[in-house]
N, C-alpha and C. Protein backbone atom coordinates (compact mmCIF):
# COMPACT_ATOMS: atom_id res chain seq x y z
N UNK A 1 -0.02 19.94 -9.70
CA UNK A 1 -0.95 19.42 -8.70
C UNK A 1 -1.65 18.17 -9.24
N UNK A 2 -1.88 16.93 -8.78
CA UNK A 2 -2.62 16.36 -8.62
C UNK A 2 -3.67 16.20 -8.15
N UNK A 3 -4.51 15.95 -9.37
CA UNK A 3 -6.34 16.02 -9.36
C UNK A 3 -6.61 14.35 -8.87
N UNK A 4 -6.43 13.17 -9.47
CA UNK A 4 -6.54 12.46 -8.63
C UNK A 4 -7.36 11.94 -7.23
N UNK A 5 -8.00 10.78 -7.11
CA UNK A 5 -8.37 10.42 -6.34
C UNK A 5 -7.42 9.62 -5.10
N UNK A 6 -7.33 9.93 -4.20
CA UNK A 6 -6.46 9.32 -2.91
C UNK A 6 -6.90 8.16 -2.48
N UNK A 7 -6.20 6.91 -2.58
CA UNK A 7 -7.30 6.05 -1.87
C UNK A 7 -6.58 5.35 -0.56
N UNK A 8 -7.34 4.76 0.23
CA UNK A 8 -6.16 4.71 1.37
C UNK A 8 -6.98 2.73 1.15
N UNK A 9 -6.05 1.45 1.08
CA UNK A 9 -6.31 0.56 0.84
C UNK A 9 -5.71 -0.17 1.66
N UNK A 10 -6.67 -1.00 2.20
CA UNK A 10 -6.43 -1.51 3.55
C UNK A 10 -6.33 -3.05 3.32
N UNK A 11 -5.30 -3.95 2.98
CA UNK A 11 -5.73 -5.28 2.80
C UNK A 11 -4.67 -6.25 3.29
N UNK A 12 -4.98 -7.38 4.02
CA UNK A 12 -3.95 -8.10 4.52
C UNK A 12 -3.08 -9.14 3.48
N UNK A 13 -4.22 -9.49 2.94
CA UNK A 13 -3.72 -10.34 1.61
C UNK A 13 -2.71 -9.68 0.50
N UNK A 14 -1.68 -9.97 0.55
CA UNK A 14 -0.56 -9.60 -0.36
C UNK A 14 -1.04 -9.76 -1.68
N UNK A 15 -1.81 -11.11 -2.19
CA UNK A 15 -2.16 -10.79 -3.82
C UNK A 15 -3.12 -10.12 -4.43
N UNK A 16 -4.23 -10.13 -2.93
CA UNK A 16 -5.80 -9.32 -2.92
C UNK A 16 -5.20 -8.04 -3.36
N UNK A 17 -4.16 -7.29 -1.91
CA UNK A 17 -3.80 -6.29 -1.99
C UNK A 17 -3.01 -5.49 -3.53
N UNK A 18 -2.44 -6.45 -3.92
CA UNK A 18 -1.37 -6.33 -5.22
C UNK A 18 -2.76 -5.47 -6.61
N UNK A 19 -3.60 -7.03 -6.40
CA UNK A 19 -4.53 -7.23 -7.52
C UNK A 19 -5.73 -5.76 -7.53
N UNK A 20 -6.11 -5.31 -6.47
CA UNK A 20 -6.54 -4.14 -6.13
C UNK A 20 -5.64 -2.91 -6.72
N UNK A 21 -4.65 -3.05 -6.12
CA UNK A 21 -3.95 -1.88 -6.09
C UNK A 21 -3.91 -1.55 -7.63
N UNK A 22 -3.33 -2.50 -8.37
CA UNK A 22 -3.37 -2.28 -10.55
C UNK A 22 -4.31 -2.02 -10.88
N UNK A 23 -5.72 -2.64 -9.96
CA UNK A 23 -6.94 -1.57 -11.18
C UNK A 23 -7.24 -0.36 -10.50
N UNK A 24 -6.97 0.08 -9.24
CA UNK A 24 -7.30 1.38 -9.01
C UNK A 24 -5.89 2.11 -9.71
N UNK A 25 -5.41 1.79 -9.55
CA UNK A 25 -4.20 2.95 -10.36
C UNK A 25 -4.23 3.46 -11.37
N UNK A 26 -5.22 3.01 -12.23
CA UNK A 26 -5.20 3.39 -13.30
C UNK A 26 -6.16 4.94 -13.42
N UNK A 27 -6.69 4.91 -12.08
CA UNK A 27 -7.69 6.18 -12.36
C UNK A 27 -7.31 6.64 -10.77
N UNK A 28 -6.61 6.33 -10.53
CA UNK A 28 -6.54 7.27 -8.53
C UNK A 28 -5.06 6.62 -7.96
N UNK A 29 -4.95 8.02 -7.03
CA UNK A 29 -3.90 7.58 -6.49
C UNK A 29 -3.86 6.87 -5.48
N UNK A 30 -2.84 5.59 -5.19
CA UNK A 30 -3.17 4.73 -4.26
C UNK A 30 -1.91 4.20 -3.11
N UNK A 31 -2.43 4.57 -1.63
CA UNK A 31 -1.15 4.11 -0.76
C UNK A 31 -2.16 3.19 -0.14
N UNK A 32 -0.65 2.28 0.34
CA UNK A 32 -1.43 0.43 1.02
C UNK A 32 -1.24 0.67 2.12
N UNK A 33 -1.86 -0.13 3.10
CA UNK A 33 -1.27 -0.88 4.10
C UNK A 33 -2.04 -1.96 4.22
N UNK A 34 -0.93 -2.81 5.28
CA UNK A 34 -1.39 -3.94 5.37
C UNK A 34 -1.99 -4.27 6.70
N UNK A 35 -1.62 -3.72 7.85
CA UNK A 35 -2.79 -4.06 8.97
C UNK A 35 -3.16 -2.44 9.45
N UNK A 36 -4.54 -2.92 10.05
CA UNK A 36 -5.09 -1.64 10.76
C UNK A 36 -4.82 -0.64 11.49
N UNK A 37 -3.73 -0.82 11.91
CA UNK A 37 -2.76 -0.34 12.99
C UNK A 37 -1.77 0.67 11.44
N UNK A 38 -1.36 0.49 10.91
CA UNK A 38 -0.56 1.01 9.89
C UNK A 38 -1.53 1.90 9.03
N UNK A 39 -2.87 1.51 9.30
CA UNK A 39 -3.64 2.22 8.21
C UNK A 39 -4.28 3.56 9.21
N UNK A 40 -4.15 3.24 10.53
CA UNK A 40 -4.58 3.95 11.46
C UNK A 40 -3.59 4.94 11.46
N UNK A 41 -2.28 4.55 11.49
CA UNK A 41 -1.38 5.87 11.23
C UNK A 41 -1.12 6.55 10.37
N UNK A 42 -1.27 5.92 8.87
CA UNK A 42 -1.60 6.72 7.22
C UNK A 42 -2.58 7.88 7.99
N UNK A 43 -3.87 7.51 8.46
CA UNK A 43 -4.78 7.97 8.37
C UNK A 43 -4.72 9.61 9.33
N UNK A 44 -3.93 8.94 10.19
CA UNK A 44 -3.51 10.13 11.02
C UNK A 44 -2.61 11.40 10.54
N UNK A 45 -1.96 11.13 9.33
CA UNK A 45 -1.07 12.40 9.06
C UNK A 45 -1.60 12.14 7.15
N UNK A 46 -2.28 12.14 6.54
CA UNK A 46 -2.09 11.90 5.32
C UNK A 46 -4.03 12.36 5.16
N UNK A 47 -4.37 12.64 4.07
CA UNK A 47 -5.78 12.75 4.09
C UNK A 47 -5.86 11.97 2.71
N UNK A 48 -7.08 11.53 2.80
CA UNK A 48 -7.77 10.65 1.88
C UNK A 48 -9.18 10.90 1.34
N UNK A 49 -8.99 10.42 0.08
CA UNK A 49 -10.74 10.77 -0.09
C UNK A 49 -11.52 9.60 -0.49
N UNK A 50 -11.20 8.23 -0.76
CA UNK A 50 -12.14 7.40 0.07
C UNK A 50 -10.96 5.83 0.49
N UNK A 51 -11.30 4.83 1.20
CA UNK A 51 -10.92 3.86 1.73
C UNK A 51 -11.14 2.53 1.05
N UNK A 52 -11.04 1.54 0.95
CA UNK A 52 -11.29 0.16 0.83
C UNK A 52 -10.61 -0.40 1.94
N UNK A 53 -11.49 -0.68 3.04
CA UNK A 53 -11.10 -1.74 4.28
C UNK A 53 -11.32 -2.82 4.00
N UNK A 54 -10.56 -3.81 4.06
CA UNK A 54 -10.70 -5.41 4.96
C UNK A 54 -11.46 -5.44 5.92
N UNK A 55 -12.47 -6.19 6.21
CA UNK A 55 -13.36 -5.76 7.31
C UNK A 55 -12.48 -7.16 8.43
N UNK A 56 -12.39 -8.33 7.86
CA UNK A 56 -11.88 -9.31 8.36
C UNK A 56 -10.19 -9.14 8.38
N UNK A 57 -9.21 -8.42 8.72
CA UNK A 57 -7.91 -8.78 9.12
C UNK A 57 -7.42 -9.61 9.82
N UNK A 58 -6.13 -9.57 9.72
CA UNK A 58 -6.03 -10.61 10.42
C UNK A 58 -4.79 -10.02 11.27
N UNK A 59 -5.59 -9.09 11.92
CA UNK A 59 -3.93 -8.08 13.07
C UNK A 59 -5.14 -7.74 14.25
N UNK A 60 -4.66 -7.67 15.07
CA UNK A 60 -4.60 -6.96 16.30
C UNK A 60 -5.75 -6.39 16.48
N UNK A 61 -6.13 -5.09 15.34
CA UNK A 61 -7.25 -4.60 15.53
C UNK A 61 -8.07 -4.78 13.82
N UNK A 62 -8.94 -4.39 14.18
CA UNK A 62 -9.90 -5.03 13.56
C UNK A 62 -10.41 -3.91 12.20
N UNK A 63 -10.66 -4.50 10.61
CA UNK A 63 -10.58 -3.05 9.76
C UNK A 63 -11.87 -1.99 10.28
N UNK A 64 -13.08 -2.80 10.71
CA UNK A 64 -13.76 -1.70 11.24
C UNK A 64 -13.47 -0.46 11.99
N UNK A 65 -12.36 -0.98 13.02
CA UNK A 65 -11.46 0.23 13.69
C UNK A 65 -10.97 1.58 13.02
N UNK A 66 -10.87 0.86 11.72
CA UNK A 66 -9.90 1.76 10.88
C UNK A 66 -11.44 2.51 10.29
N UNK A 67 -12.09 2.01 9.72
CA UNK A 67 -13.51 2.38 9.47
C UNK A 67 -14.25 3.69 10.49
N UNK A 68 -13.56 3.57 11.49
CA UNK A 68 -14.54 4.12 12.88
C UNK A 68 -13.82 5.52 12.91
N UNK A 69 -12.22 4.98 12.39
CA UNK A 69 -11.31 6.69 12.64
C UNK A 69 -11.30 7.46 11.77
């Protein structure tokens, strides 16, 4: 079992996202996505125990959305 922290990481920026993702790994486990809409569906079948949203994306809907679900 994994003790681990889940993190669900929400970022549009490919190098933001990259550069994030290597220092949380080192202490939690970490799945990406890249727009809100994708993080909205992680979120729907997968549980998490905390987030890092993009508040500013740049898709469709907005990271607060993802924030709200």
């Amino acid at each position: 079992m994994n003790s681990k922290t889940h993190i669900l990481l929400v970022e549009d920026d490919l190098l933001a996202r990259l550069s994030l993702k290597s220092r949380l790994e080192r202490f939690s486990r970490v799945t990406e996505a890249e727009t809100a809409q994708r993080a909205l569906e992680l979120v729907d079948r997968v549980s998490f125990d905390l987030a890092f949203v993009d508040l500013d994306l740049e898709s469709p809907l907005a990271g607060l959305e993802v924030i709200k679900a």
